[in-house]
C-alpha atoms as a PDB file:
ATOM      1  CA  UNK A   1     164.849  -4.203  28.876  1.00  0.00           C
ATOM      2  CA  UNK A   2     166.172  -4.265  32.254  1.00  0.00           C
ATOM      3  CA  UNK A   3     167.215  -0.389  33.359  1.00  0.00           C
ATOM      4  CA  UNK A   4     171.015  -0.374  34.534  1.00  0.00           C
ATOM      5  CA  UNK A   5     172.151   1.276  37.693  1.00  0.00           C
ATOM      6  CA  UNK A   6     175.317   2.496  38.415  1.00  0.00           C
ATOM      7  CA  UNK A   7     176.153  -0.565  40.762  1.00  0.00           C
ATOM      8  CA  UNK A   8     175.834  -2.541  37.215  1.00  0.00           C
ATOM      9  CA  UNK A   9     177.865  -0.245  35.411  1.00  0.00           C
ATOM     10  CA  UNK A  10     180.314   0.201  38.314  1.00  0.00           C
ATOM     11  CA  UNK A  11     180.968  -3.897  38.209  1.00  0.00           C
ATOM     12  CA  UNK A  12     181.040  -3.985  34.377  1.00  0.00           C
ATOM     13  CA  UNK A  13     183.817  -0.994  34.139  1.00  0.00           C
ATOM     14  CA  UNK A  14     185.848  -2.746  36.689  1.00  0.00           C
ATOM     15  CA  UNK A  15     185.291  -6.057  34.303  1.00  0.00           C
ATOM     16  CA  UNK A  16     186.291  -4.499  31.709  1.00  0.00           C
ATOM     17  CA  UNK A  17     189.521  -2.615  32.754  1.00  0.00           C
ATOM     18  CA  UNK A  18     190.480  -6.020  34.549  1.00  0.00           C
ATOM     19  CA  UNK A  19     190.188  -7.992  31.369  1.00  0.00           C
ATOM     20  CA  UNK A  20     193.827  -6.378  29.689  1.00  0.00           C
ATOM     21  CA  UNK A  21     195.722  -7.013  33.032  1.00  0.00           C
ATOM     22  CA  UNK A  22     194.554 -10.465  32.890  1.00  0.00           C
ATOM     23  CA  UNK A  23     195.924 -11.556  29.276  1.00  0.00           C
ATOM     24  CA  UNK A  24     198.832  -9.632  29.863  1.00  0.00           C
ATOM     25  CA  UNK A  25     199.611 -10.995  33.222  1.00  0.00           C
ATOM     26  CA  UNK A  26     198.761 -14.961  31.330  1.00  0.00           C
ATOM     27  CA  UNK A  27     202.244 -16.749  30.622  1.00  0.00           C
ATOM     28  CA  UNK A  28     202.690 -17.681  27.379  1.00  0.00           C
ATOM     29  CA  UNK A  29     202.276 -21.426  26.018  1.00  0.00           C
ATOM     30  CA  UNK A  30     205.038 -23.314  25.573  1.00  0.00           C
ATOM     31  CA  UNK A  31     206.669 -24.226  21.532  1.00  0.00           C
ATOM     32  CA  UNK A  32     205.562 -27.579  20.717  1.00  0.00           C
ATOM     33  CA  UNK A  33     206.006 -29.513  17.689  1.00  0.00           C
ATOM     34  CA  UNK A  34     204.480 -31.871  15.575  1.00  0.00           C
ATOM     35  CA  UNK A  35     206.384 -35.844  15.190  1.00  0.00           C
ATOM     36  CA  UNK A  36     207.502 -34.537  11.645  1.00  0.00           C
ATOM     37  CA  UNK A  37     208.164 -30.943  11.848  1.00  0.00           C
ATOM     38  CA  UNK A  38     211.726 -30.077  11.040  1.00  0.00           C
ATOM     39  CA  UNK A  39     214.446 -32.313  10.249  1.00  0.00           C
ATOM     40  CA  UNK A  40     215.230 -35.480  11.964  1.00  0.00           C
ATOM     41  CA  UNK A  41     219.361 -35.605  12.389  1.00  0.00           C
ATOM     42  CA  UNK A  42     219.393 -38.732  14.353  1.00  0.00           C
ATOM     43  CA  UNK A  43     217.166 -41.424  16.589  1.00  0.00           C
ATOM     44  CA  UNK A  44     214.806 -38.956  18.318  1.00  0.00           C
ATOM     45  CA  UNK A  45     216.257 -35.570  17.873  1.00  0.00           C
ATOM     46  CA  UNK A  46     214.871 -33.141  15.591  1.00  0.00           C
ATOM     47  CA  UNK A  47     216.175 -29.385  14.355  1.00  0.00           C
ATOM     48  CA  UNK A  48     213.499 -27.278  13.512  1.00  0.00           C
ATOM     49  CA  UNK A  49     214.858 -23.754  11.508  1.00  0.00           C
ATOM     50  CA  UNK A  50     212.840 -20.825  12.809  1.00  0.00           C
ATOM     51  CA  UNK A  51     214.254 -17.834  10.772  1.00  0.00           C
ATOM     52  CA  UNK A  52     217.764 -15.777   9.732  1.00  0.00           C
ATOM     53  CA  UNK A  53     218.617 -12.584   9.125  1.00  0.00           C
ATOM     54  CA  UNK A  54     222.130 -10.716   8.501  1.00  0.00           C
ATOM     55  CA  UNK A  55     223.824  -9.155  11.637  1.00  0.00           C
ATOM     56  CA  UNK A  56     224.889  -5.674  12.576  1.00  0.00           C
ATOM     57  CA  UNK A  57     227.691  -7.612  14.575  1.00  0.00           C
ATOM     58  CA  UNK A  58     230.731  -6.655  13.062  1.00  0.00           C
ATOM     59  CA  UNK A  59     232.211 -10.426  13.834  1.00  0.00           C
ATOM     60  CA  UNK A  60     229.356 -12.105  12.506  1.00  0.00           C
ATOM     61  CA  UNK A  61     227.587 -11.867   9.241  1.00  0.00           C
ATOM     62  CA  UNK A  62     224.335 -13.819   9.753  1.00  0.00           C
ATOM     63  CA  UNK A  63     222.362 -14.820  12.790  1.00  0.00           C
ATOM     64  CA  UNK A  64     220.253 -17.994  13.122  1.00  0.00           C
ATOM     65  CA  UNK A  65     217.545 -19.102  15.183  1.00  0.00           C
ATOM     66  CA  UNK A  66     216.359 -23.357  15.531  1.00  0.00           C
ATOM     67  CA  UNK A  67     214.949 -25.331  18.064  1.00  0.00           C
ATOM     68  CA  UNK A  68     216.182 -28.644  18.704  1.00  0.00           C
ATOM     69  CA  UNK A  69     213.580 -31.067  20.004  1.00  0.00           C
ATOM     70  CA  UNK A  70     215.196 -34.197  21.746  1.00  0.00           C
ATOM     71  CA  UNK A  71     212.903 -36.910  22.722  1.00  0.00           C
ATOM     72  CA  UNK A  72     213.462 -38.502  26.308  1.00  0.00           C
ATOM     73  CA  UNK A  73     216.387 -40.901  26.389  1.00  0.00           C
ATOM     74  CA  UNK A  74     217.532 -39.818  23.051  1.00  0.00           C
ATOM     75  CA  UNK A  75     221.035 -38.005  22.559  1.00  0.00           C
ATOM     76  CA  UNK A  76     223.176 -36.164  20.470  1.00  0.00           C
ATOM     77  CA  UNK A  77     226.523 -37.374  19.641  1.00  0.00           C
ATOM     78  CA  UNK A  78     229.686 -35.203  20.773  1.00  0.00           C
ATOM     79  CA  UNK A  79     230.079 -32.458  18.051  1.00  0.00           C
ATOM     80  CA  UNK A  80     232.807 -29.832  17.324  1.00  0.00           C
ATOM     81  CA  UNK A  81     231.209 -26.665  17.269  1.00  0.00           C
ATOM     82  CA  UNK A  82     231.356 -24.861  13.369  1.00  0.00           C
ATOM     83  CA  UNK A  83     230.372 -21.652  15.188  1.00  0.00           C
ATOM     84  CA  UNK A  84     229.747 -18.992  18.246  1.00  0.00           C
ATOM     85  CA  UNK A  85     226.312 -20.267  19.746  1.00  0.00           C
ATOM     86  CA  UNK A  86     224.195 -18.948  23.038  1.00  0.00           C
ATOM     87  CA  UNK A  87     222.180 -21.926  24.065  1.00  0.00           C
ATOM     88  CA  UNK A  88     218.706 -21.835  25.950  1.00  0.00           C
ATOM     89  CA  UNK A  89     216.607 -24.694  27.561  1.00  0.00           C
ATOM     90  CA  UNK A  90     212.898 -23.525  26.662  1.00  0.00           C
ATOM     91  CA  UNK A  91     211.488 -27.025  27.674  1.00  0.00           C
ATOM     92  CA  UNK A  92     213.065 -30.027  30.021  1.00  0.00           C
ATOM     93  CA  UNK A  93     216.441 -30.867  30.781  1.00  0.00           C
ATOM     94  CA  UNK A  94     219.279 -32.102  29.262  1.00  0.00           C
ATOM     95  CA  UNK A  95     223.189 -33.787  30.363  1.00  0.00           C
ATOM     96  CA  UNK A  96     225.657 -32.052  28.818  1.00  0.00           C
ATOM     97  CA  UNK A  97     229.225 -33.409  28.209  1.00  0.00           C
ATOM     98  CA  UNK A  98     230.927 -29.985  27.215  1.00  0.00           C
ATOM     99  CA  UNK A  99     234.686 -30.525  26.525  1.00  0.00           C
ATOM    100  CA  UNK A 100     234.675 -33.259  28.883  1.00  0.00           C
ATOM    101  CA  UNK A 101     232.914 -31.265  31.791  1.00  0.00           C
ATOM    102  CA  UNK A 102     229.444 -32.429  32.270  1.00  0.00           C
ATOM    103  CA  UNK A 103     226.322 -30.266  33.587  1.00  0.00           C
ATOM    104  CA  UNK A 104     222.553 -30.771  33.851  1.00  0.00           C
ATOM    105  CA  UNK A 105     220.529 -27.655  31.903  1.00  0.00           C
ATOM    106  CA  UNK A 106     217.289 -27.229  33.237  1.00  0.00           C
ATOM    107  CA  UNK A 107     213.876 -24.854  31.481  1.00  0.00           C
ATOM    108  CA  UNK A 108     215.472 -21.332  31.567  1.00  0.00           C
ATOM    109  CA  UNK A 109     219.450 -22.391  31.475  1.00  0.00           C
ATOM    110  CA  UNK A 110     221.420 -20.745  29.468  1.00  0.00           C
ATOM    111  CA  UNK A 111     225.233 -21.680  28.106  1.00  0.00           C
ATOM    112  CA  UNK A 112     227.725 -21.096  24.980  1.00  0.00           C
ATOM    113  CA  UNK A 113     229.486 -22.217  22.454  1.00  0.00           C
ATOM    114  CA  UNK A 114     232.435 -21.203  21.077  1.00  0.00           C
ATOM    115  CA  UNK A 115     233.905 -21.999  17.456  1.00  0.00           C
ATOM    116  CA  UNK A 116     236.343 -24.845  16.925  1.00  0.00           C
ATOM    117  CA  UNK A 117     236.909 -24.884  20.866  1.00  0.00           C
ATOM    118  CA  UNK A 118     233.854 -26.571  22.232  1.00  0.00           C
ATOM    119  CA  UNK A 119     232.827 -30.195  21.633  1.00  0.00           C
ATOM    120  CA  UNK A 120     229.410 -30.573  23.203  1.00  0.00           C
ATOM    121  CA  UNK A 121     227.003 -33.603  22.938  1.00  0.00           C
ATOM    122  CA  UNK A 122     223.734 -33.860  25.169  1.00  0.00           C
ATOM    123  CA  UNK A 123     221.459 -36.450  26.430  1.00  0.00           C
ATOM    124  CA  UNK A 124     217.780 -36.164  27.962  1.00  0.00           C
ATOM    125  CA  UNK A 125     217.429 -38.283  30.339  1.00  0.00           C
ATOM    126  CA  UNK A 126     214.647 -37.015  31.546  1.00  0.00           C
ATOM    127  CA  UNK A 127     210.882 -38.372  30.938  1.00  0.00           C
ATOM    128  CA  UNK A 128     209.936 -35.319  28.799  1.00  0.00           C
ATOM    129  CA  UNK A 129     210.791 -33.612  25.697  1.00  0.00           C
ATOM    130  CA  UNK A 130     213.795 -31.038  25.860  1.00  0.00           C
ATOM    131  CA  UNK A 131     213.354 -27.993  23.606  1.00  0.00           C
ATOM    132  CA  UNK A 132     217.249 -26.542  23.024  1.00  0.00           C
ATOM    133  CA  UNK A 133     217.131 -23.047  21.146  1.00  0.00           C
ATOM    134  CA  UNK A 134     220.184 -22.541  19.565  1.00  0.00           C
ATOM    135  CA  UNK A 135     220.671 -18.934  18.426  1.00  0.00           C
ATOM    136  CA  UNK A 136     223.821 -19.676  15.870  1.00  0.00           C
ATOM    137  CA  UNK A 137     226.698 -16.911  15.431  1.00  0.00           C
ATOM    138  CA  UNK A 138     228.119 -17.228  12.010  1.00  0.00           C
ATOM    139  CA  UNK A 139     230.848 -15.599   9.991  1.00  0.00           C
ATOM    140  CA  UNK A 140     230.604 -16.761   6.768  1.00  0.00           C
END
C-alpha cells in the first residue's frame, strides 16, 4: 500500500466537495414518452395524466396535471375550453390559433386558458415532438 500525502488528500477533498456542485449544477433530462403511453385523442397527439389532487383555491376544487405529446405535423382541432388552464411548452413548438389570434409557443412559453371563453387548437409544425403541460383548473 502506497502511503498518501497530503497533496493526495488535498486533490481528493477538493474531488469530493466538487462532486455535489456538479449534479446539482446538471440540468435535468427532458419527459419523454413511450409510442403508447397515455391516451391517443387523435392522429398523433397523445394526453398522458400525471396526477390530481383537491385545491386550497377557493374557485377551484381539484387541480390536474397531463402532458400532451403532439407528434410533428400533427394537430389538435379548435376546442372550447371546459375549464381555467395555465399552459407550458416543456419540449418544441407549437402554432396556436387562440380565439382567432395565432402565436408560435416555443420550450419555456407559457399561456392560459380561460373557461367557456377561449377556443384554442394547435399545430406542430415543427420537425420534433412538442410536449404541452396542461395544469387544468376545475370547479366541479
Amino acid at each position: 500500500m502506497e502511503a498518501v500525502n497530503r497533496r493526495t488528500m488535498l486533490a481528493l477533498g477538493l474531488t469530493t466537495a466538487a462532486t455535489p456542485l456538479i449534479a446539482w449544477a446538471t440540468p435535468a433530462a427532458a419527459q419523454t414518452y413511450g409510442p403508447d403511453e397515455g391516451e391517443e385523442i387523435g392522429p398523433g397527439v397523445r394526453v398522458v395524466a400525471l396526477g390530481e389532487r383537491a385545491s386550497v383555491i377557493p374557485a377551484y376544487k381539484m387541480v390536474k396535471l397531463r402532458d400532451v405529446v403532439i407528434q410533428p405535423g400533427a394537430k389538435t382541432p379548435d376546442n372550447m375550453m371546459k375549464n381555467d388552464m395555465l399552459c407550458h411548452m416543456t419540449e418544441g413548438e407549437l402554432s396556436v390559433v387562440q380565439n382567432e389570434k395565432k402565436f408560435t409557443v416555443k420550450k419555456g412559453d407559457v399561456w392560459t386558458c380561460a373557461n367557456a371563453d377561449t377556443t384554442e387548437g394547435t399545430q406542430n409544425t415543427s420537425n420534433s415532438v412538442a410536449i404541452m403541460r396542461v395544469i387544468d383548473l376545475m370547479t366541479a
